[in-house]
Protein backbone atom coordinates (compact mmCIF):
# COMPACT_ATOMS: atom_id res chain seq x y z
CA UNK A 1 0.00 0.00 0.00
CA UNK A 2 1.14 3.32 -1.45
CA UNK A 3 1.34 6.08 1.50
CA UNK A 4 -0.12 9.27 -0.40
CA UNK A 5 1.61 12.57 1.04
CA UNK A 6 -0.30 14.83 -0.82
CA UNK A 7 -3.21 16.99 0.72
CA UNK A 8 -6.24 18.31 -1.67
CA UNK A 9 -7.68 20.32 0.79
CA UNK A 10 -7.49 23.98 -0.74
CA UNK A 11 -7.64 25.48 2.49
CA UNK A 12 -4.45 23.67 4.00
CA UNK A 13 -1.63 25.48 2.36
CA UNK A 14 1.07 23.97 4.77
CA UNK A 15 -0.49 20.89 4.49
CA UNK A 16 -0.43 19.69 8.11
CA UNK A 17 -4.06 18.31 7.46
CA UNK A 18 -5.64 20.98 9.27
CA UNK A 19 -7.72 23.74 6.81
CA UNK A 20 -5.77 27.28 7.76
CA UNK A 21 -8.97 28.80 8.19
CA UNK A 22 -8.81 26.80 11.98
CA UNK A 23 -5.01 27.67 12.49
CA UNK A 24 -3.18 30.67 14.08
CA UNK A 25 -0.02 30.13 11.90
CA UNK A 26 1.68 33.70 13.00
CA UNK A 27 0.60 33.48 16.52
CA UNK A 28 -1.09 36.83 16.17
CA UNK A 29 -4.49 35.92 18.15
CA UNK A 30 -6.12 35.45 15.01
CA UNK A 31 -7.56 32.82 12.90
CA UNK A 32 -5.97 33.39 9.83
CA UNK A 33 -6.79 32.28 5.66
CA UNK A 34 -3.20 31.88 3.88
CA UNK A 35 -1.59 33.59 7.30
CA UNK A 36 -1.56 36.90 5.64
CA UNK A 37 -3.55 38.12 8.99
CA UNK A 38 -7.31 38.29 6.80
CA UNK A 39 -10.87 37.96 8.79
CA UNK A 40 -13.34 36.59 6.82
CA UNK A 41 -16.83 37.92 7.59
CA UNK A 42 -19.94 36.25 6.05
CA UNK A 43 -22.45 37.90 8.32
CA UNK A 44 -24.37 39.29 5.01
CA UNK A 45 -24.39 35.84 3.37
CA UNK A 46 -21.70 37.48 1.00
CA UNK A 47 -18.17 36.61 2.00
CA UNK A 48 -15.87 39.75 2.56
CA UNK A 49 -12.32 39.55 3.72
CA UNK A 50 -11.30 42.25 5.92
CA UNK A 51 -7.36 42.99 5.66
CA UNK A 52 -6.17 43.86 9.02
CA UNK A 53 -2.86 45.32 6.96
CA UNK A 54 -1.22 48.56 7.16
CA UNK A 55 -3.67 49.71 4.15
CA UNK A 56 -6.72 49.22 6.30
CA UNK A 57 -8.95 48.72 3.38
CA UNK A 58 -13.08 47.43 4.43
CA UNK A 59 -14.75 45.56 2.09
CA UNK A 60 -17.90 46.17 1.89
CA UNK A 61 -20.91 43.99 0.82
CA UNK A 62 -23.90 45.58 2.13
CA UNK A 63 -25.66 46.58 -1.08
CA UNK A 64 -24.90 43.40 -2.44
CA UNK A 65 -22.30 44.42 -5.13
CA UNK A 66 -18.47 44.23 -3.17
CA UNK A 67 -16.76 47.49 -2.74
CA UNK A 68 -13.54 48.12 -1.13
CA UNK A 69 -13.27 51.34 0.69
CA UNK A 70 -9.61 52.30 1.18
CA UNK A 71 -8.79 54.58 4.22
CA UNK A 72 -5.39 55.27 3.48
CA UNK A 73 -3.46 58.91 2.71
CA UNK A 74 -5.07 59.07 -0.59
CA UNK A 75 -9.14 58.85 0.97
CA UNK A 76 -11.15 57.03 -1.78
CA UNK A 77 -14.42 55.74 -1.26
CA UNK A 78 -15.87 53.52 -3.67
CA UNK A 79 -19.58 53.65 -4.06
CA UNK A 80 -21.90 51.40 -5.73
CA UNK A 81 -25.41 52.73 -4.43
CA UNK A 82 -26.50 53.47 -8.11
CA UNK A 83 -25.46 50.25 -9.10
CA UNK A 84 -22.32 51.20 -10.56
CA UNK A 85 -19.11 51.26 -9.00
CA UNK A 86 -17.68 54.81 -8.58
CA UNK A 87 -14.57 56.20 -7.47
CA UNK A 88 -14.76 59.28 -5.33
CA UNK A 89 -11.12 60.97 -4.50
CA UNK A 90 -11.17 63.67 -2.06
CA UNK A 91 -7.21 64.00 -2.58
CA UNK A 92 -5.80 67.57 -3.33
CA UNK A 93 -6.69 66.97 -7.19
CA UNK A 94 -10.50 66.50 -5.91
CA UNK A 95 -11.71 64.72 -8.80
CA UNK A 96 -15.08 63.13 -8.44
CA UNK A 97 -16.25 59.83 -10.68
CA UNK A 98 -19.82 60.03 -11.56
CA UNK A 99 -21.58 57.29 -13.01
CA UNK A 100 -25.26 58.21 -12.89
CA UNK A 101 -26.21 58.70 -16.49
C-alpha cells in the first residue's frame, strides 16, 4: 500500500491536514486564511475579507455588489449605491467619478 503525502484540501496550504482557516499560523491571536492576517466575515451571506494590513482597506458587501473602501493617505471611497461602481477621490486633485447617467 502506497502512502499518499499529498493533501487536496485547498484550504491547508502547509499541508499539516488541518484547513488554515482553523489555524493561528503567526501566533497573532487570530484565525488566519493563507496567514496573511485576513478575517473573513460572512455575516451578510456574501463573503468579505477584511485585511487587518497597514492599508486598512473594508470591504464592503452591504448593497450586495463588493466594494472596497480604502482609508489610506489618498481617501477614496468607492460607491456602488447606483449600481455602478464609482470612485470618489477627495485627494488635493478633488476629482469626483460620476456614473449616474
Amino acid at each position: 500500500m502506497e502512502l499518499n503525502t499529498f493533501n487536496d484540501d485547498p484550504l491547508d496550504v502547509d499541508n499539516d491536514g488541518i484547513p488554515n482557516v482553523y489555524e493561528d499560523d503567526d501566533r497573532d491571536g487570530i484565525v488566519n486564511l493563507y496567514d496573511d492576517n485576513e478575517v473573513t466575515n460572512e455575516t451578510n451571506s456574501t463573503s468579505e475579507t477584511i485585511d487587518s494590513d497597514d492599508d486598512n482597506e473594508v470591504v464592503d458587501t452591504t448593497n450586495g455588489t463588493s466594494e472596497i473602501i480604502d482609508s489610506d493617505d489618498n481617501n477614496e471611497v468607492a460607491d456602488t449605491t447606483n449600481g455602478t461602481s464609482e470612485i470618489i477621490d477627495s485627494d488635493d486633485n478633488n476629482e469626483v467619478a460620476d456614473t449616474t447617467n
